[in-house]
C-alpha atoms as a PDB file:
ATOM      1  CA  UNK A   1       0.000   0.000   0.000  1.00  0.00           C
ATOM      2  CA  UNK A   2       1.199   3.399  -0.859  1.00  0.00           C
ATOM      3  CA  UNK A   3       1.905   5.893   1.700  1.00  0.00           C
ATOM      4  CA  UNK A   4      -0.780   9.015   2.075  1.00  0.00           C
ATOM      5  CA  UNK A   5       0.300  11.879   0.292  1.00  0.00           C
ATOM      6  CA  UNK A   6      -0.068  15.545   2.271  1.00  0.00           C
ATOM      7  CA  UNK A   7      -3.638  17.149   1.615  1.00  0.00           C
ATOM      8  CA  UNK A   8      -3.801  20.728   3.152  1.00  0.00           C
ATOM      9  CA  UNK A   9      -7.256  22.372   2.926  1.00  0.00           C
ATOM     10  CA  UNK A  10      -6.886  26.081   1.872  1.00  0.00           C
ATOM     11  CA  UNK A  11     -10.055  27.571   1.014  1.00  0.00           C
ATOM     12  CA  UNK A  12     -13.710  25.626   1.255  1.00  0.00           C
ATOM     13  CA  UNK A  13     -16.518  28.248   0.886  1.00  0.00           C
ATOM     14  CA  UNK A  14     -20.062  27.978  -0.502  1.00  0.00           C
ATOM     15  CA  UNK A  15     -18.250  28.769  -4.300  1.00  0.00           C
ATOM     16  CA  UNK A  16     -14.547  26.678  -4.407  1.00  0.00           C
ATOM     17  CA  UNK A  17     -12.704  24.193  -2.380  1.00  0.00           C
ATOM     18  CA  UNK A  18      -8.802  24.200  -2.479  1.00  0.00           C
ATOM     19  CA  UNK A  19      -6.782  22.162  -1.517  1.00  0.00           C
ATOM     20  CA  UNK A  20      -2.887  21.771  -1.492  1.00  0.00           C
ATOM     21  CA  UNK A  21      -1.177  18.361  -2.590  1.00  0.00           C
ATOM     22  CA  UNK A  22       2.306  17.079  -1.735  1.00  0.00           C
ATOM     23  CA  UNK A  23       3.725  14.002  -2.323  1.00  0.00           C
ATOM     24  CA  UNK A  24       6.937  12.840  -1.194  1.00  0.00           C
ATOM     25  CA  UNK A  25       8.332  10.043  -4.076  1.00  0.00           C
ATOM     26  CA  UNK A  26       6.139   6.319  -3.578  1.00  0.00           C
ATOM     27  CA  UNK A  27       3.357   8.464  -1.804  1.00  0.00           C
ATOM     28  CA  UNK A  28      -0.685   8.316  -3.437  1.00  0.00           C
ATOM     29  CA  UNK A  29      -3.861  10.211  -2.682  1.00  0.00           C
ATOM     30  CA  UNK A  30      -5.650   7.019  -2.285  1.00  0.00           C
ATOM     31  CA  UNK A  31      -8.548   5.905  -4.357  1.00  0.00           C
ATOM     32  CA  UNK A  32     -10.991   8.383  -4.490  1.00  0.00           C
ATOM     33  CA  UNK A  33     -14.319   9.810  -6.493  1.00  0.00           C
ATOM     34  CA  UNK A  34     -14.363  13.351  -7.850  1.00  0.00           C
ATOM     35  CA  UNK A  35     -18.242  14.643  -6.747  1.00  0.00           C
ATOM     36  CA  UNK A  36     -17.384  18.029  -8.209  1.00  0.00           C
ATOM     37  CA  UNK A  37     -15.571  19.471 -11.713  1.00  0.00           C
ATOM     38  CA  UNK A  38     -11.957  20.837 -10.996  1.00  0.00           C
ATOM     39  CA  UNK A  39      -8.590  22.160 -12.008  1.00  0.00           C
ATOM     40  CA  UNK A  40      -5.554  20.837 -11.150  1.00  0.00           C
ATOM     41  CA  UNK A  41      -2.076  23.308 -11.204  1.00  0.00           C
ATOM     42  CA  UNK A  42       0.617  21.666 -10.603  1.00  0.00           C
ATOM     43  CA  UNK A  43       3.358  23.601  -8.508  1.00  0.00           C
ATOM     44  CA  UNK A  44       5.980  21.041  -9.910  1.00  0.00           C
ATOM     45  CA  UNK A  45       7.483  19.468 -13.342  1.00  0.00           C
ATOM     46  CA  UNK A  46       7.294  15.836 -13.436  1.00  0.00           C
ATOM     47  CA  UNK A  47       5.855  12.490 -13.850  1.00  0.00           C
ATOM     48  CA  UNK A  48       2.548  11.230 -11.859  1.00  0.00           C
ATOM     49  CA  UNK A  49       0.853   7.761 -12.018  1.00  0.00           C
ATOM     50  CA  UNK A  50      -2.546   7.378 -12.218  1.00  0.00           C
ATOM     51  CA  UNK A  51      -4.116   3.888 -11.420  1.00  0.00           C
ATOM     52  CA  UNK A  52      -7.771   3.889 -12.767  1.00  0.00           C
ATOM     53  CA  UNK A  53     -10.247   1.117 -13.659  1.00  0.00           C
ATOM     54  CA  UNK A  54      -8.146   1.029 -17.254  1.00  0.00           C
ATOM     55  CA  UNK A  55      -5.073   0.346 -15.244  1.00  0.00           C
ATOM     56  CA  UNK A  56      -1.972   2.302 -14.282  1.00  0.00           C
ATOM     57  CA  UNK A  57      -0.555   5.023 -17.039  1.00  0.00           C
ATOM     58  CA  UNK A  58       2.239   8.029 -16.047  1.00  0.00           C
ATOM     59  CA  UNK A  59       1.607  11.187 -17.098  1.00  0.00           C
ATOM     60  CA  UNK A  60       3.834  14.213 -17.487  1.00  0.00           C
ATOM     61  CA  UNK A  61       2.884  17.001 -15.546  1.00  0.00           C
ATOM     62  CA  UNK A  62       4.219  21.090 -16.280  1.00  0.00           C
ATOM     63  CA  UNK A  63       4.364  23.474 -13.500  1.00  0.00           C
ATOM     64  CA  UNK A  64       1.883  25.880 -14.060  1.00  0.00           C
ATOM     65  CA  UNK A  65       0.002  23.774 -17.223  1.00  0.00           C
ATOM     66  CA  UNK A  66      -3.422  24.035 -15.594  1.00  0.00           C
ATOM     67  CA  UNK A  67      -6.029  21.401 -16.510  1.00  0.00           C
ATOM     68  CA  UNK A  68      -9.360  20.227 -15.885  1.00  0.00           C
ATOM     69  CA  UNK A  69     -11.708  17.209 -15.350  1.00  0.00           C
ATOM     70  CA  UNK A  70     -14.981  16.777 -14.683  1.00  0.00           C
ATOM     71  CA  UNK A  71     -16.959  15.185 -11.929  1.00  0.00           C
ATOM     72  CA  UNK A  72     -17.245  11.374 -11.966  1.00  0.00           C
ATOM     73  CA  UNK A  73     -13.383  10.779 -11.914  1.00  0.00           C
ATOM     74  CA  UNK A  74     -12.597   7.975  -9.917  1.00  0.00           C
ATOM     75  CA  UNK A  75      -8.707   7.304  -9.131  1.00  0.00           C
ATOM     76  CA  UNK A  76      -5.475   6.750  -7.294  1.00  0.00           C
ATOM     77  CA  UNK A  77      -2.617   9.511  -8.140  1.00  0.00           C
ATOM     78  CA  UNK A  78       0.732   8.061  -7.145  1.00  0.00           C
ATOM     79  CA  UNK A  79       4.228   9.838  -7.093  1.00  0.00           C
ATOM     80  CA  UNK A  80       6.434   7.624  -8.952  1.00  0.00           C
ATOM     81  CA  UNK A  81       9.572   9.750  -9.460  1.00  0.00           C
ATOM     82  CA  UNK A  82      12.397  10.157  -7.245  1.00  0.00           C
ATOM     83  CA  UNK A  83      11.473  13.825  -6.066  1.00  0.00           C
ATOM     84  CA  UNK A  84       8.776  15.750  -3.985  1.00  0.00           C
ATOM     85  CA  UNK A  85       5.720  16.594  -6.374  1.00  0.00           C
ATOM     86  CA  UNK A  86       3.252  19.050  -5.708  1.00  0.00           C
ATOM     87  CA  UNK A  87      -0.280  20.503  -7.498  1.00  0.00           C
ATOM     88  CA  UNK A  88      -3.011  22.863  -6.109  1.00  0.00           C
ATOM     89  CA  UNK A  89      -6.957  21.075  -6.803  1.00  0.00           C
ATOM     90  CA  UNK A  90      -9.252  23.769  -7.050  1.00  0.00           C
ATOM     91  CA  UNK A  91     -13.399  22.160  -7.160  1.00  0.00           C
ATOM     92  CA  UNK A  92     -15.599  23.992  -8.580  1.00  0.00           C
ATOM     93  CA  UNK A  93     -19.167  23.804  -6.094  1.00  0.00           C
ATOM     94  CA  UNK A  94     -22.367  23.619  -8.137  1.00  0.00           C
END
């Protein structure tokens, strides 16, 4: 089992909630459902894995290459690389 990455809560209000991820190398968010759209920034340039019900792919992540993803999402996001990652997850409240 992967270790639990660092989740710091920044801003939850009736509009947004924002949270701060960091993940030392080997640690995951665990498995987990997105119930709202959102935008991920990431903070750092690297690699993440993603472990879905398709399986595990690694994706290459830009500081500061914003993206989003609907609700419904359902996933594990894994540090794989030998260095601290880090993105900001902003969901967007209906």
């Amino acid at each position: 089992m992967d270790k639990q990455a660092t989740a710091t809560l920044q801003i939850d209000n009736e509009r947004v909630r924002v949270t701060a991820w960091n993940f030392a190398p080997g640690e995951a968010t665990g498995h987990h459902r997105h119930e709202l759209d959102y935008v991920i920034v990431p903070l750092t340039t690297g690699k993440l894995m993603i472990r879905d019900a398709e399986g595990e792919h690694v994706v290459d992540l830009e500081a500061g290459a914003t993206y989003t993803r609907a609700a419904g999402v359902e996933h594990d996001v894994i540090n794989p690389g030998p260095g601290r990652f880090a993105f900001v997850e902003i969901e967007l409240k209906r």
